[in-house]
C-alpha atoms as a PDB file:
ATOM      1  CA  UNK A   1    -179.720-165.462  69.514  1.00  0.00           C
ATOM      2  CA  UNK A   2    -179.375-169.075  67.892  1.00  0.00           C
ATOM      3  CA  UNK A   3    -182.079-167.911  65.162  1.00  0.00           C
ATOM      4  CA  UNK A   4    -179.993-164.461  64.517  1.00  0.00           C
ATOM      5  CA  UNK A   5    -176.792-166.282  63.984  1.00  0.00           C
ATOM      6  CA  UNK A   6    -177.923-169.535  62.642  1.00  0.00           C
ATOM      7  CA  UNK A   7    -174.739-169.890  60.584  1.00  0.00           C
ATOM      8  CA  UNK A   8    -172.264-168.891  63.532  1.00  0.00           C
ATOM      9  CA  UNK A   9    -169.885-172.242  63.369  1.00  0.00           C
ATOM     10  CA  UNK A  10    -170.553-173.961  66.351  1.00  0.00           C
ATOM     11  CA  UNK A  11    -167.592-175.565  68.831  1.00  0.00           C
ATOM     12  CA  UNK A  12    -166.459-178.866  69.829  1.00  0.00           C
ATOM     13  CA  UNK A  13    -168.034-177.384  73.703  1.00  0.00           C
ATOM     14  CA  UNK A  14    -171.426-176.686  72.381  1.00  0.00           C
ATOM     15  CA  UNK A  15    -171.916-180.322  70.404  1.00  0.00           C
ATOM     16  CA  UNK A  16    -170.955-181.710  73.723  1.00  0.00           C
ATOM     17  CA  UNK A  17    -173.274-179.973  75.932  1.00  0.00           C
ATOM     18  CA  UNK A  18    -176.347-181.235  72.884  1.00  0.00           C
ATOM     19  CA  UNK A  19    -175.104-184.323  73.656  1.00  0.00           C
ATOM     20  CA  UNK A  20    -174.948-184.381  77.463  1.00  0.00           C
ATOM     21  CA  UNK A  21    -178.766-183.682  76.584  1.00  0.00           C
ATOM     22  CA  UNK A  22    -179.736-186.164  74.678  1.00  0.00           C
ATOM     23  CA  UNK A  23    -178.041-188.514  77.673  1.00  0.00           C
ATOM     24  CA  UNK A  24    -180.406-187.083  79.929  1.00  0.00           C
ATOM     25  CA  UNK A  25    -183.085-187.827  77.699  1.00  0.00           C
ATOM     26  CA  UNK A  26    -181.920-191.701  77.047  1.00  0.00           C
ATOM     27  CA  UNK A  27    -181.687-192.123  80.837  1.00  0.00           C
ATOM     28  CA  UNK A  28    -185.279-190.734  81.782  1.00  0.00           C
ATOM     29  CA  UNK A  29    -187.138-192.607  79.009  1.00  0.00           C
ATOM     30  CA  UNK A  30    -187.745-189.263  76.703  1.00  0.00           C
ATOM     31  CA  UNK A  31    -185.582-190.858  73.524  1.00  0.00           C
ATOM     32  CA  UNK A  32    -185.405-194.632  72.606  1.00  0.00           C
ATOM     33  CA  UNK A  33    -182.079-196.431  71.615  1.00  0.00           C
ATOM     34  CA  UNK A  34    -182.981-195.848  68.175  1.00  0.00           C
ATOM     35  CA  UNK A  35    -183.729-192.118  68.238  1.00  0.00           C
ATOM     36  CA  UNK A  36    -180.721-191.388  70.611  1.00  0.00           C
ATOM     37  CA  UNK A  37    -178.394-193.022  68.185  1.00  0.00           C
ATOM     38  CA  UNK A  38    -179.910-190.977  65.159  1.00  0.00           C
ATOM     39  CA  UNK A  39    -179.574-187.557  67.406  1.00  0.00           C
ATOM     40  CA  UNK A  40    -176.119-187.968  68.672  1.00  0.00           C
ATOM     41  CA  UNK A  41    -174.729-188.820  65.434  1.00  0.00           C
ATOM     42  CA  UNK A  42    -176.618-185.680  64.029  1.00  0.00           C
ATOM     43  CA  UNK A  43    -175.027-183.701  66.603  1.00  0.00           C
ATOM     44  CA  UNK A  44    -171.380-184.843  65.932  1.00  0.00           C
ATOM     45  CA  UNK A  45    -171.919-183.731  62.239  1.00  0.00           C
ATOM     46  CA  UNK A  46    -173.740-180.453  62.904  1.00  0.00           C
ATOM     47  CA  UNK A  47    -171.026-177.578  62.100  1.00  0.00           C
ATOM     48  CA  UNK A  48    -173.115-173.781  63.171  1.00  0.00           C
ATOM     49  CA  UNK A  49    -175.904-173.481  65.584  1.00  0.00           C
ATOM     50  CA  UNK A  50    -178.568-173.503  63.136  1.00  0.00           C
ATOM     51  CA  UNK A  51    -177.934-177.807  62.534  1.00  0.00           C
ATOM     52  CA  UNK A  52    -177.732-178.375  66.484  1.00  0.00           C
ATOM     53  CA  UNK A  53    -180.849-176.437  67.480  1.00  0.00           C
ATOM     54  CA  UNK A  54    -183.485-178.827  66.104  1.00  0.00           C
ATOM     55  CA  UNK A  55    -181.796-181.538  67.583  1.00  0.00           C
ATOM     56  CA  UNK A  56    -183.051-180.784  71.407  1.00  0.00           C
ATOM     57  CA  UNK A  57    -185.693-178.371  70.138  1.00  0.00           C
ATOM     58  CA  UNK A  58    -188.457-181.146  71.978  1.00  0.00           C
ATOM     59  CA  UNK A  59    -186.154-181.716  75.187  1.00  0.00           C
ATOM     60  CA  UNK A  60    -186.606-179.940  78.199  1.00  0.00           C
ATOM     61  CA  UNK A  61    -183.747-177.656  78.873  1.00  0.00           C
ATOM     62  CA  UNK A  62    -182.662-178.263  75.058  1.00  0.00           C
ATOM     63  CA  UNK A  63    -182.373-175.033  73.720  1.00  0.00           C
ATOM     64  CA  UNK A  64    -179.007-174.271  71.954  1.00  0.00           C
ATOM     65  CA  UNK A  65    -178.293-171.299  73.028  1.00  0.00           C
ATOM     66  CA  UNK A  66    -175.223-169.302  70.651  1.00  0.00           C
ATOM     67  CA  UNK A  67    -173.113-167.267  72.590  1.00  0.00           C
ATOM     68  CA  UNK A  68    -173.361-163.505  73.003  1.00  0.00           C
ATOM     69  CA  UNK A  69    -171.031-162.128  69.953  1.00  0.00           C
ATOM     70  CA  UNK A  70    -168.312-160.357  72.123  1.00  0.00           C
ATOM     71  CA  UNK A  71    -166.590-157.551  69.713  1.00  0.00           C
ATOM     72  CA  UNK A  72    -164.496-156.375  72.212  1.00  0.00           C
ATOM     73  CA  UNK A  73    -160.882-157.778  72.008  1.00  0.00           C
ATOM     74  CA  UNK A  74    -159.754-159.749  75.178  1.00  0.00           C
ATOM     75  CA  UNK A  75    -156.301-161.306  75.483  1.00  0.00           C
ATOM     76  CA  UNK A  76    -155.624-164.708  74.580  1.00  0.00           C
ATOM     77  CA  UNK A  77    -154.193-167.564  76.751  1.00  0.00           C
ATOM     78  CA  UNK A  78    -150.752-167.649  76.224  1.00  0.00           C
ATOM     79  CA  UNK A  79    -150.652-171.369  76.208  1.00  0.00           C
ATOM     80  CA  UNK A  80    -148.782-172.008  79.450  1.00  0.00           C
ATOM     81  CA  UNK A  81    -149.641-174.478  82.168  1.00  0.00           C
ATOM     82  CA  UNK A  82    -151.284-171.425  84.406  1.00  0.00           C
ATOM     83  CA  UNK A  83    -152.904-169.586  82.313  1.00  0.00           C
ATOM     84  CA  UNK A  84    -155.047-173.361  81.292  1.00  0.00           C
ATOM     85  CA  UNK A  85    -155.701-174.030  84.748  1.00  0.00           C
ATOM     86  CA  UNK A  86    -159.170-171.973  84.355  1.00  0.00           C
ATOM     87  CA  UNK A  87    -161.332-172.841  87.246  1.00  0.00           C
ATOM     88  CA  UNK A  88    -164.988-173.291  87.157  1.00  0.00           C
ATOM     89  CA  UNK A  89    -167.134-176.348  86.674  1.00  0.00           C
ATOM     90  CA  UNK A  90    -165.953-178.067  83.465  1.00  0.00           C
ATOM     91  CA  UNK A  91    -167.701-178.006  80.247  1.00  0.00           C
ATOM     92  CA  UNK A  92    -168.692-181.830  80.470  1.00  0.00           C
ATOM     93  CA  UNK A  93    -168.710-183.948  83.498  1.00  0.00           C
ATOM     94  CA  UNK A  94    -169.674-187.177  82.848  1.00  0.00           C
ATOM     95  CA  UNK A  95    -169.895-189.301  79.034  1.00  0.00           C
ATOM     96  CA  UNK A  96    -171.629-192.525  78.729  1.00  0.00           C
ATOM     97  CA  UNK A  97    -171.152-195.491  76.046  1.00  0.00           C
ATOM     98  CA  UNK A  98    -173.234-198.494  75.446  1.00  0.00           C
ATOM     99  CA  UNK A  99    -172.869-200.366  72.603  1.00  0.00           C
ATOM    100  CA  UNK A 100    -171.546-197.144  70.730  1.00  0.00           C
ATOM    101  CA  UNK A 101    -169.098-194.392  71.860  1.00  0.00           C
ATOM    102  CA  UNK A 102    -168.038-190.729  72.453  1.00  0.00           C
ATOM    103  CA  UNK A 103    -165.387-188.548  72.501  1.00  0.00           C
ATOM    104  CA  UNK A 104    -164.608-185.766  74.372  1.00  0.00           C
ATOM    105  CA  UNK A 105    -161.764-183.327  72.364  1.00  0.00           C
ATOM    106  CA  UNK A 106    -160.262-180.305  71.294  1.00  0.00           C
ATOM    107  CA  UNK A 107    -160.627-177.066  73.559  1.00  0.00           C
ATOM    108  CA  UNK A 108    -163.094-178.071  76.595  1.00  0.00           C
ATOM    109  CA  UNK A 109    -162.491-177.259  80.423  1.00  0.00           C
ATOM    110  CA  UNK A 110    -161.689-180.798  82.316  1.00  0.00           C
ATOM    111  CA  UNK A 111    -163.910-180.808  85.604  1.00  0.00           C
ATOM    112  CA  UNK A 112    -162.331-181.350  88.914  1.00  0.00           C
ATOM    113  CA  UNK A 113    -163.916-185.072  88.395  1.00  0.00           C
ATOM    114  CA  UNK A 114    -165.195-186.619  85.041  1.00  0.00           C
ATOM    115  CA  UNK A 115    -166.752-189.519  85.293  1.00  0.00           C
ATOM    116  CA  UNK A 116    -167.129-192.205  82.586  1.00  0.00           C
ATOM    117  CA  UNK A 117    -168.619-195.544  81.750  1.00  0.00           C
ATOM    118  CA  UNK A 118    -168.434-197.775  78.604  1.00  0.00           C
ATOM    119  CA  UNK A 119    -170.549-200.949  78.209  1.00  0.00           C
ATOM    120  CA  UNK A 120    -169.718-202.798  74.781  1.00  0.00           C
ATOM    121  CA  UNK A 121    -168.340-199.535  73.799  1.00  0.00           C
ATOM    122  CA  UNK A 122    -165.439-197.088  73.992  1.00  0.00           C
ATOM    123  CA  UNK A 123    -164.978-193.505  74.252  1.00  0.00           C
ATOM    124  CA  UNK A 124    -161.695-191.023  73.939  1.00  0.00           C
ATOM    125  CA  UNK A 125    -161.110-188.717  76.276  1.00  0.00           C
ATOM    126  CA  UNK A 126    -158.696-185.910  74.686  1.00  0.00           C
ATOM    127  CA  UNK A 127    -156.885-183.434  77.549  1.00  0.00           C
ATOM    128  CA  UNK A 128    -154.181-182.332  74.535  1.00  0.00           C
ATOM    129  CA  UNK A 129    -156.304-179.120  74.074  1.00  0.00           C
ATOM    130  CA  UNK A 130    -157.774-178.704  77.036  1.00  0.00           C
ATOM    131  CA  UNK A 131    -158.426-176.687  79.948  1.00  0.00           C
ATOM    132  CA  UNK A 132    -158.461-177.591  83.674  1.00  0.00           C
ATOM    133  CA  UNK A 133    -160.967-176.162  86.405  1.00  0.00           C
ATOM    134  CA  UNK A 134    -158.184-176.914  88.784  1.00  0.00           C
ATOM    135  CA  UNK A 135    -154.416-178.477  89.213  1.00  0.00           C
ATOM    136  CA  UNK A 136    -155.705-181.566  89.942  1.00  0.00           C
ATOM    137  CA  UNK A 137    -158.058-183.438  88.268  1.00  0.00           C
ATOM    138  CA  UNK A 138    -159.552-186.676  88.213  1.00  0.00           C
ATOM    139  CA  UNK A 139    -160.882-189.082  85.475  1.00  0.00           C
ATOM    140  CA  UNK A 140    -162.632-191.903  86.431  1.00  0.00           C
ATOM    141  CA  UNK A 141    -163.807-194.757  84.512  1.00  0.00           C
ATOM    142  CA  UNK A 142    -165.516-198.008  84.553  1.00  0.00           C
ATOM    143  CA  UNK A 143    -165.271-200.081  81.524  1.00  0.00           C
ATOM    144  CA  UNK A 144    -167.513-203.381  81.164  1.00  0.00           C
ATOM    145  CA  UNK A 145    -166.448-205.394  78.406  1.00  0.00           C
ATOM    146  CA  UNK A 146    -165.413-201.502  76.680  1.00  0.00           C
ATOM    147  CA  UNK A 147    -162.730-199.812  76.535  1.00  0.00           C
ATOM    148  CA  UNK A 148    -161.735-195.416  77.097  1.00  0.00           C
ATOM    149  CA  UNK A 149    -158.524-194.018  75.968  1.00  0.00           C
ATOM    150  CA  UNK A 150    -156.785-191.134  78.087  1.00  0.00           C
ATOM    151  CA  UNK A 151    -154.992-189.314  75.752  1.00  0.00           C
ATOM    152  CA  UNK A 152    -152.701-186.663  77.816  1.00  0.00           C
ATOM    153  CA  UNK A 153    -150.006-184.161  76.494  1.00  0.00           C
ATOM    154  CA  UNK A 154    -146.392-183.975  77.305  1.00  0.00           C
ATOM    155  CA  UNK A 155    -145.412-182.222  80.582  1.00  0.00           C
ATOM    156  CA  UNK A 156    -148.809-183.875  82.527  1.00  0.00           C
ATOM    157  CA  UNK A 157    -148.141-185.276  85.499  1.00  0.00           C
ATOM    158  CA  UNK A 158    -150.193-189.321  85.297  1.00  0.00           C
ATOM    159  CA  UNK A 159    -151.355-190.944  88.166  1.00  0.00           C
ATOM    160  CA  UNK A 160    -153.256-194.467  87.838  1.00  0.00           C
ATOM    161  CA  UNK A 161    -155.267-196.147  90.628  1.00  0.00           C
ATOM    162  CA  UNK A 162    -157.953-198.360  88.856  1.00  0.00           C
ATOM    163  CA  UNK A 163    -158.170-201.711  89.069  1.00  0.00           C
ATOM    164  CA  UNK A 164    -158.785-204.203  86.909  1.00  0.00           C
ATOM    165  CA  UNK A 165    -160.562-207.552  86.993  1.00  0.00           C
ATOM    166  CA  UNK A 166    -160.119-209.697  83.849  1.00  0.00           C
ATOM    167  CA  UNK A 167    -159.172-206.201  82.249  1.00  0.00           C
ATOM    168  CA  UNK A 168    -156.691-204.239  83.052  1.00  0.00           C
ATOM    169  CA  UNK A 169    -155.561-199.659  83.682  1.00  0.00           C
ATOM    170  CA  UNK A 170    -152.570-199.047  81.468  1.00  0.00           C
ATOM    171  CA  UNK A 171    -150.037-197.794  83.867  1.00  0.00           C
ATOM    172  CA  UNK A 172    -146.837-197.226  81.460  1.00  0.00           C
ATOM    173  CA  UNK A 173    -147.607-192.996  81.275  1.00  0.00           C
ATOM    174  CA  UNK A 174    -146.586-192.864  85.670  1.00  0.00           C
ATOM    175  CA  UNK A 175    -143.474-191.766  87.211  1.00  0.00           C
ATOM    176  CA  UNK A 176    -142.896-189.266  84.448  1.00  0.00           C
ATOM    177  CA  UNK A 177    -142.378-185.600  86.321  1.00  0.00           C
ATOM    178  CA  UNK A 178    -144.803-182.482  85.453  1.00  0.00           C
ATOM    179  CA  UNK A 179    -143.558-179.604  84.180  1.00  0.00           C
ATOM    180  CA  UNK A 180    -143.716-176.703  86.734  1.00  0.00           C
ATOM    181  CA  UNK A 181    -147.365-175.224  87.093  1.00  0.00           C
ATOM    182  CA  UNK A 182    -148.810-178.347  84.593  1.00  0.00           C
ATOM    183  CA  UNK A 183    -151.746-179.926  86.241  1.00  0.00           C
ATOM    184  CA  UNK A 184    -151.901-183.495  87.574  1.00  0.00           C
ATOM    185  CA  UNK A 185    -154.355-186.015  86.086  1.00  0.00           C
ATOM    186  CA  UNK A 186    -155.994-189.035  88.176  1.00  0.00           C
ATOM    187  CA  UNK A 187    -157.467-191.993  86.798  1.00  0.00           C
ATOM    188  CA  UNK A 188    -159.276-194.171  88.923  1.00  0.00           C
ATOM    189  CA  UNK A 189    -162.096-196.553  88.179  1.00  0.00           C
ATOM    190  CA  UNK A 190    -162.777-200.208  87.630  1.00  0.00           C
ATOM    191  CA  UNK A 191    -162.612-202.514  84.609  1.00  0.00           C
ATOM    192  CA  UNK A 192    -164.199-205.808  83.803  1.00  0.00           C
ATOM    193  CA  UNK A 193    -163.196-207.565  80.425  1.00  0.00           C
ATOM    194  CA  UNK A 194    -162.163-204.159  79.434  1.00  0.00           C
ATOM    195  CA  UNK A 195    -159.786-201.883  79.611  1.00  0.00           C
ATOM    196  CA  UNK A 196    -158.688-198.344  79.907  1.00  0.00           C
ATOM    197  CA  UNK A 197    -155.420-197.017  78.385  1.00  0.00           C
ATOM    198  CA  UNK A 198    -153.517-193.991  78.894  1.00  0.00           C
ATOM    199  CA  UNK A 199    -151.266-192.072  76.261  1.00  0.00           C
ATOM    200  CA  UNK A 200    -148.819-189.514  75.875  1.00  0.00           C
ATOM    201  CA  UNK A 201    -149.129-187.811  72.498  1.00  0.00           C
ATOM    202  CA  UNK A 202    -148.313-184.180  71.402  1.00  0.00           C
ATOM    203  CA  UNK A 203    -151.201-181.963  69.152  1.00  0.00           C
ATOM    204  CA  UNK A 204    -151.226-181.911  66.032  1.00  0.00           C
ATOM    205  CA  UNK A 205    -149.993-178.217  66.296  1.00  0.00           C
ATOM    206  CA  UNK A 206    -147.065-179.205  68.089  1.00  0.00           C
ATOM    207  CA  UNK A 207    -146.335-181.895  65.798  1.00  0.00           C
ATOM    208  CA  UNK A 208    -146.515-180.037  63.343  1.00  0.00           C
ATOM    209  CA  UNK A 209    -143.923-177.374  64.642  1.00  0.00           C
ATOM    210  CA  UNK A 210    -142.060-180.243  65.502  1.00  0.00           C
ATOM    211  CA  UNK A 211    -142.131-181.558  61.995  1.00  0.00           C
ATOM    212  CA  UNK A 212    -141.279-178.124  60.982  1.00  0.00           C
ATOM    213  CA  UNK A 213    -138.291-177.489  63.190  1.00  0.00           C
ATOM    214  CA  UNK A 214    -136.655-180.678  61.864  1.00  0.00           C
ATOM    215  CA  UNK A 215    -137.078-179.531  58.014  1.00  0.00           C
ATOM    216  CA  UNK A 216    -135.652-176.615  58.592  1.00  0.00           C
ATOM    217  CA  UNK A 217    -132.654-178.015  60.955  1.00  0.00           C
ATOM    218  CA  UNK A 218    -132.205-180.481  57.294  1.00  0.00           C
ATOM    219  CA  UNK A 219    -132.263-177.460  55.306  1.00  0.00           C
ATOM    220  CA  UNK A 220    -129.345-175.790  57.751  1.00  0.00           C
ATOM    221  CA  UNK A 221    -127.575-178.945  57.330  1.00  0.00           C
ATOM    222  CA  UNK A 222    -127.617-178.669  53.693  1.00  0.00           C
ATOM    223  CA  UNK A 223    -126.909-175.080  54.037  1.00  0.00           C
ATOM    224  CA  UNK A 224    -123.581-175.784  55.565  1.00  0.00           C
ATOM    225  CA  UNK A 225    -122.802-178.710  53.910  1.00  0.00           C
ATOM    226  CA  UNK A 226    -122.837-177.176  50.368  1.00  0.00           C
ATOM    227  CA  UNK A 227    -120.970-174.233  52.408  1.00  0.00           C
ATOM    228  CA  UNK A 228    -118.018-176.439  53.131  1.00  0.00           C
ATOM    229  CA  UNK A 229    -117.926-177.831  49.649  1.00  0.00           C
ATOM    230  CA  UNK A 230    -117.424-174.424  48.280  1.00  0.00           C
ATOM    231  CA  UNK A 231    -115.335-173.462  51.102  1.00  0.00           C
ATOM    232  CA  UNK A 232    -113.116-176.667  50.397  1.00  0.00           C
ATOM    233  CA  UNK A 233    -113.126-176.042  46.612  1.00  0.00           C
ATOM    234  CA  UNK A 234    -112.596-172.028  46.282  1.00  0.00           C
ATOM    235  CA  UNK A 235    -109.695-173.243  49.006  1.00  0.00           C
ATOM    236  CA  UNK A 236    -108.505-176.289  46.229  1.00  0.00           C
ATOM    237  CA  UNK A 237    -108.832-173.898  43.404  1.00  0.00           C
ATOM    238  CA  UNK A 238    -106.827-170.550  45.377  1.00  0.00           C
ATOM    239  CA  UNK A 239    -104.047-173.637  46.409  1.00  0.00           C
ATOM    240  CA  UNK A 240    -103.621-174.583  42.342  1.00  0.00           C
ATOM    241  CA  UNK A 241    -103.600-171.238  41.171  1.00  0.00           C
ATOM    242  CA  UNK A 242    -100.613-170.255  43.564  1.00  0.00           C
ATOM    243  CA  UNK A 243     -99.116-173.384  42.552  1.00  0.00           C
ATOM    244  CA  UNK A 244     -99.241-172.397  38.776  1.00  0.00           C
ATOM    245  CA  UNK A 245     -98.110-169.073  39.467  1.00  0.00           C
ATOM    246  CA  UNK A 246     -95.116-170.500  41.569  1.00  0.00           C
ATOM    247  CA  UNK A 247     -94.142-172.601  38.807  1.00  0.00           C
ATOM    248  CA  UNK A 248     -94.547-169.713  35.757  1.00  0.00           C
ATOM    249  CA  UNK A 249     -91.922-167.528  37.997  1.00  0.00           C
ATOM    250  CA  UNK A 250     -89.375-170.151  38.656  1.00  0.00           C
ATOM    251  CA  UNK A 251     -89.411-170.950  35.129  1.00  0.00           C
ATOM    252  CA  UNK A 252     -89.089-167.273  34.264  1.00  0.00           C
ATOM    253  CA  UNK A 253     -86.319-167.224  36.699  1.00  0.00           C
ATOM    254  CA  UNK A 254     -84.971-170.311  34.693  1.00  0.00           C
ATOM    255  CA  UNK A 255     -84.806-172.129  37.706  1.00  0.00           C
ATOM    256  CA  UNK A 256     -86.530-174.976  36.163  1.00  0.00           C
END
């Protein structure tokens, strides 16, 4: 399939499961620091299937493999807290960082546990797009002189147990309610001269509406605005005009 569609764009899912690879590799000895470097930063570049197959092409179970073109239309999530609550496994389960990083964004499934672990690193770990394989999940990380950033979107429920020696878990994201049906996010670990943050930040499509719905509340504004300005005027100018007219007839009347 990947040599049929070697141009079929490939998703933020299927660089990360080329990349849980190449981990794999790094940890039994099958890629040096050197080569694992090179590979991973191929694999963040690659854009269609054709760029990431070569990449694991020597690994064992490192066949990309594209997905089966569907052309039947299926509904689309609708975007609410249910329908993202998806089930399943997760599409990544762990991410490691040693003296470089990763990232783990855009529209992946969030495992019921995903585990982390940044030595003279850091790593990003974006839920703003995400799916959930259940209502609660947990994230746990150990940081060694690293860092990870939980980034989480509005109406996620934040609970933070790590602890911290010479580092420190952001806790400033708790006590803020969940919206109804929106899952609840964990984050436990441990960090040593490090650290592991949590923030509340909207997508860049909701920002955008957002940014959107203001212009056009300023436009509204100006609407009415120059409204009551022509209201107040044509209101000025009909009060003259009678005023005139007033005077013309009294002095026709000679009363003036």
């Amino acid at each position: 399939m990947t040599d049929e569609l070697p141009e079929l764009r490939a998703s933020d899912a299927d660089r990360e499961r080329v990349a849980e690879v190449l981990r794999d590799a790094l940890a039994e000895g099958r890629l040096d620091m050197e080569e694992f470097e090179e590979r991973l930063e191929a694999t963040y570049r690659a854009r269609t299937y054709g760029e990431l197959t070569p990449i694991t092409r020597d690994l064992p179970v490192g066949q990309v493999v594209a997905p089966k073109v569907d052309m039947v239309k299926r509904p689309e999530q609708d975007g609410s807290w249910p329908s993202r609550i998806v089930g399943g496994e997760g599409s990544s389960t762990w991410a490691v960082a040693i003296m470089s990083g990763f990232q783990r964004r855009g529209r992946w499934t969030v495992p019921r546990r995903f585990n982390c672990f940044a030595f003279w690193g850091g790593g990003e770990i974006d839920l703003r797009d995400a799916n959930f394989a259940d209502g609660e999940v947990e994230i746990n990380c150990v940081a060694i002189m690293g860092g990870v950033q939980v980034i989480v979107p509005p109406g996620v429920e934040v609970v933070v147990r790590g602890i911290g020696i010479m580092g420190g878990f952001d806790h400033r994201e708790e006590g803020v309610q969940g919206d109804p049906g929106a899952p609840r996010v964990v984050v436990t670990g441990f960090a040593f001269w490090g650290g592991v943050g949590v923030e509340r930040k909207l997508t860049k499509a909701a920002r955008q509406r957002l940014r959107e719905e203001r212009r056009q509340q300023r436009l509204e504004r100006r609407e009415a605005v120059r409204e009551l300005k022509e209201s107040i005027r044509d209101d000025a100018y009909e009060a003259h005009r009678r005023m005139l007219e007033g005077h013309r007839e009294r002095r026709r009347r000679g009363e003036d």
